[in-house]
C-alpha atoms as a PDB file:
ATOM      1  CA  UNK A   1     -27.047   2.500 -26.936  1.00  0.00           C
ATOM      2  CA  UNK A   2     -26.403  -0.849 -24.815  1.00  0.00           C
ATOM      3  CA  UNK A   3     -27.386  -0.683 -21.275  1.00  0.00           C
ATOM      4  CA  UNK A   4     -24.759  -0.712 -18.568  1.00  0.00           C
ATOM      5  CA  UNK A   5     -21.876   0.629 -21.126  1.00  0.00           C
ATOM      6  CA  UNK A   6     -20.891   4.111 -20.611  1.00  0.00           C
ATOM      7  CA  UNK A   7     -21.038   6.845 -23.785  1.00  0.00           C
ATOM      8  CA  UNK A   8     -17.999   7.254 -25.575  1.00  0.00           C
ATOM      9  CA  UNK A   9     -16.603  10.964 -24.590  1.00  0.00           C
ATOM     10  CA  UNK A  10     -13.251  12.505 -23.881  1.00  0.00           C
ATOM     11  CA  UNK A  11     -11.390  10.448 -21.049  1.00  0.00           C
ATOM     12  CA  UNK A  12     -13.803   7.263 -21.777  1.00  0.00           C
ATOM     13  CA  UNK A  13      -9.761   5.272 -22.451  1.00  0.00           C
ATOM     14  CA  UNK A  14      -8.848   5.760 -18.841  1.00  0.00           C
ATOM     15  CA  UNK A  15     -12.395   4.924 -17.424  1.00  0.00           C
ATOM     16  CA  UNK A  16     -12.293   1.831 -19.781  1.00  0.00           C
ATOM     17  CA  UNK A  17      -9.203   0.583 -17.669  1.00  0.00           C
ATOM     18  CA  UNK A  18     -11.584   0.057 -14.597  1.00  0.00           C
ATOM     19  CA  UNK A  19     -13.946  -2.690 -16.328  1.00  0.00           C
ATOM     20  CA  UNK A  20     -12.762  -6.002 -15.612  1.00  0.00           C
ATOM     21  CA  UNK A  21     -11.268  -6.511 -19.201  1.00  0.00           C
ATOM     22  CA  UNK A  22     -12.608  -3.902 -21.156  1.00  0.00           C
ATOM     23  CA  UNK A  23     -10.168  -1.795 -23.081  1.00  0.00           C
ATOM     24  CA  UNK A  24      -6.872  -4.329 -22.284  1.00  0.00           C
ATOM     25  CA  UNK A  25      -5.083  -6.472 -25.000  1.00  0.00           C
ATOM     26  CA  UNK A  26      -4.874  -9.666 -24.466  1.00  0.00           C
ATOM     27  CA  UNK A  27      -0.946 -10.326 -23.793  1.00  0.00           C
ATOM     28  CA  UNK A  28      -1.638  -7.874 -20.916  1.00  0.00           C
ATOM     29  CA  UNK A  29      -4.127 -10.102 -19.630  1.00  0.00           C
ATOM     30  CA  UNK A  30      -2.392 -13.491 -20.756  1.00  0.00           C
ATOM     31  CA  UNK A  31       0.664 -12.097 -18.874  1.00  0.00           C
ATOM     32  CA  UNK A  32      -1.854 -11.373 -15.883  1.00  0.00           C
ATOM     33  CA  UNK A  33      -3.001 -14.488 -15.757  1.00  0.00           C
ATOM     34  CA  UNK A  34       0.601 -16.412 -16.197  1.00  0.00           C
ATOM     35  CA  UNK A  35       2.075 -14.285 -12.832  1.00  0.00           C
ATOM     36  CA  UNK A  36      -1.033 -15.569 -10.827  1.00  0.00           C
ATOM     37  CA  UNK A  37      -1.000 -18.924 -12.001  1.00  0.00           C
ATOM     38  CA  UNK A  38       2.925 -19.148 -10.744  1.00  0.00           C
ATOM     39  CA  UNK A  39       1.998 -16.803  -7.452  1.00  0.00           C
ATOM     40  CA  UNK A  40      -0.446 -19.590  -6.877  1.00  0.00           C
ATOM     41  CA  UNK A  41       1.659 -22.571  -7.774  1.00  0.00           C
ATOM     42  CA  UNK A  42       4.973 -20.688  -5.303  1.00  0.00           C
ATOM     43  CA  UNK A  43       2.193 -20.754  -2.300  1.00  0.00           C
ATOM     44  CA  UNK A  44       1.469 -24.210  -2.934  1.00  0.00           C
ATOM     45  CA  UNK A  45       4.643 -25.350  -2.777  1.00  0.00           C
ATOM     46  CA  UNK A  46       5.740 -23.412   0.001  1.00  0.00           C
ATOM     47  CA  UNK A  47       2.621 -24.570   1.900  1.00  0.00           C
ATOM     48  CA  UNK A  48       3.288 -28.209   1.247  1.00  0.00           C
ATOM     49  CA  UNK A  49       7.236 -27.784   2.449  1.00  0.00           C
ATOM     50  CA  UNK A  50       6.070 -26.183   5.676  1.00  0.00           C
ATOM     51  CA  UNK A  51       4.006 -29.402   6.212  1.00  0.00           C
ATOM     52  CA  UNK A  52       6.972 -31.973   5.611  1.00  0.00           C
ATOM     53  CA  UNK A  53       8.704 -29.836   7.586  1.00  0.00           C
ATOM     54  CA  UNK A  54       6.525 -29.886  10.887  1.00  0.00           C
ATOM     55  CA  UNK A  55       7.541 -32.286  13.235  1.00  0.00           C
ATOM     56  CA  UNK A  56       5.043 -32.923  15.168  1.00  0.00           C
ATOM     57  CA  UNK A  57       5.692 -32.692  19.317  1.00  0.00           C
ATOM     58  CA  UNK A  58       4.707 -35.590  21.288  1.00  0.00           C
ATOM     59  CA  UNK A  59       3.804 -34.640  24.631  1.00  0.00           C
ATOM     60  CA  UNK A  60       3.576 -38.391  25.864  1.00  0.00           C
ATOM     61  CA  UNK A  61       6.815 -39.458  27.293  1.00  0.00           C
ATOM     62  CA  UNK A  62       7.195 -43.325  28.319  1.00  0.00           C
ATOM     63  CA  UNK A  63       8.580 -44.005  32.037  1.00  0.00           C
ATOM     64  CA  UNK A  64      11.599 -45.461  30.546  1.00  0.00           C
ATOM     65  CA  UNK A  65      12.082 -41.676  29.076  1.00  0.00           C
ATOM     66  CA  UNK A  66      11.562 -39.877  32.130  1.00  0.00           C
ATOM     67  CA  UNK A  67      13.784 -42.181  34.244  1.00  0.00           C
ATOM     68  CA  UNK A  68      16.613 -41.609  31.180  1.00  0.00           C
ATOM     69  CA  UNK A  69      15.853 -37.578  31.695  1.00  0.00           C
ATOM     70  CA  UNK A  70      16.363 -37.970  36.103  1.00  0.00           C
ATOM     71  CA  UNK A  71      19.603 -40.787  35.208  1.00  0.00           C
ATOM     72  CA  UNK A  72      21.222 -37.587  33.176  1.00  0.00           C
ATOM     73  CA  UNK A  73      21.508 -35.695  36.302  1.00  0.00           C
ATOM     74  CA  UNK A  74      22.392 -38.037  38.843  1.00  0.00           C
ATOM     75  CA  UNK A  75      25.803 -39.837  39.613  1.00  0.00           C
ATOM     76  CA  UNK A  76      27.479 -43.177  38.625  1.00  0.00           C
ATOM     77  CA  UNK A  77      26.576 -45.062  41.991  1.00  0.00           C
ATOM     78  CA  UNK A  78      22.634 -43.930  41.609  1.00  0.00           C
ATOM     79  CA  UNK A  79      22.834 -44.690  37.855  1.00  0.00           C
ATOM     80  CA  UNK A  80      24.435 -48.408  38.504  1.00  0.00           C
ATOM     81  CA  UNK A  81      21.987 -48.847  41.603  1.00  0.00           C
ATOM     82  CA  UNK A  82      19.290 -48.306  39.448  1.00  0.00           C
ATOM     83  CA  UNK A  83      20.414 -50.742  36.248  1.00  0.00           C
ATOM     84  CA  UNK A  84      20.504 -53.643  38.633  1.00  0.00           C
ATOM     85  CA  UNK A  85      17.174 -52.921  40.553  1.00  0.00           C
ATOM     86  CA  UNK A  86      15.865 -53.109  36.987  1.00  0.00           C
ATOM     87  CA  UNK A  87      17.437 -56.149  36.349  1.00  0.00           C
ATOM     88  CA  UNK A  88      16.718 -58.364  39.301  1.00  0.00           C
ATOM     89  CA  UNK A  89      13.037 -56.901  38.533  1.00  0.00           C
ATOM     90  CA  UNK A  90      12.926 -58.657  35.416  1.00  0.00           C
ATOM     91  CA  UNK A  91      14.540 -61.620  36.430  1.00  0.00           C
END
């Protein structure tokens, strides 16, 4: 008798089932093994997707941004004011 393998009895079939691959055929575990391997391969995709997908948020905004944000909510006299303040600036 081997050490660590239980007697054959009645009902050793069912308690063979809870070894790791004792008493399954091998298209059970071939099929096993093909449903993980695709499970695995789904994830990866998905995961990779997800990080294509991610834009990622700057938080630093320019002073030309901000004064484009405050222009969008004032009139056409401030807006104009401000172009050509800008330009005699540069000039």
């Amino acid at each position: 008798m081997e050490k660590g393998k239980p007697v054959p009895g009645p009902g050793t079939a069912g308690r063979q089932k809870l070894f790791k691959n004792e008493g399954k055929d091998q298209e059970e575990m071939k099929k096993k093994r093909n449903e993980v391997t695709v499970e695995i391969r789904k994830n990866k995709r998905e995961e990779t997707l997800q990080k294509r997908r991610n834009v990622p948020n700057t938080e630093d905004t320019t002073d030309e941004e901000e004064a484009r944000e405050n222009l969008s909510n004032c009139s056409l006299e401030t807006i104009v004011k401000s172009k050509v303040n800008r330009s005699k600036d540069t000039t």
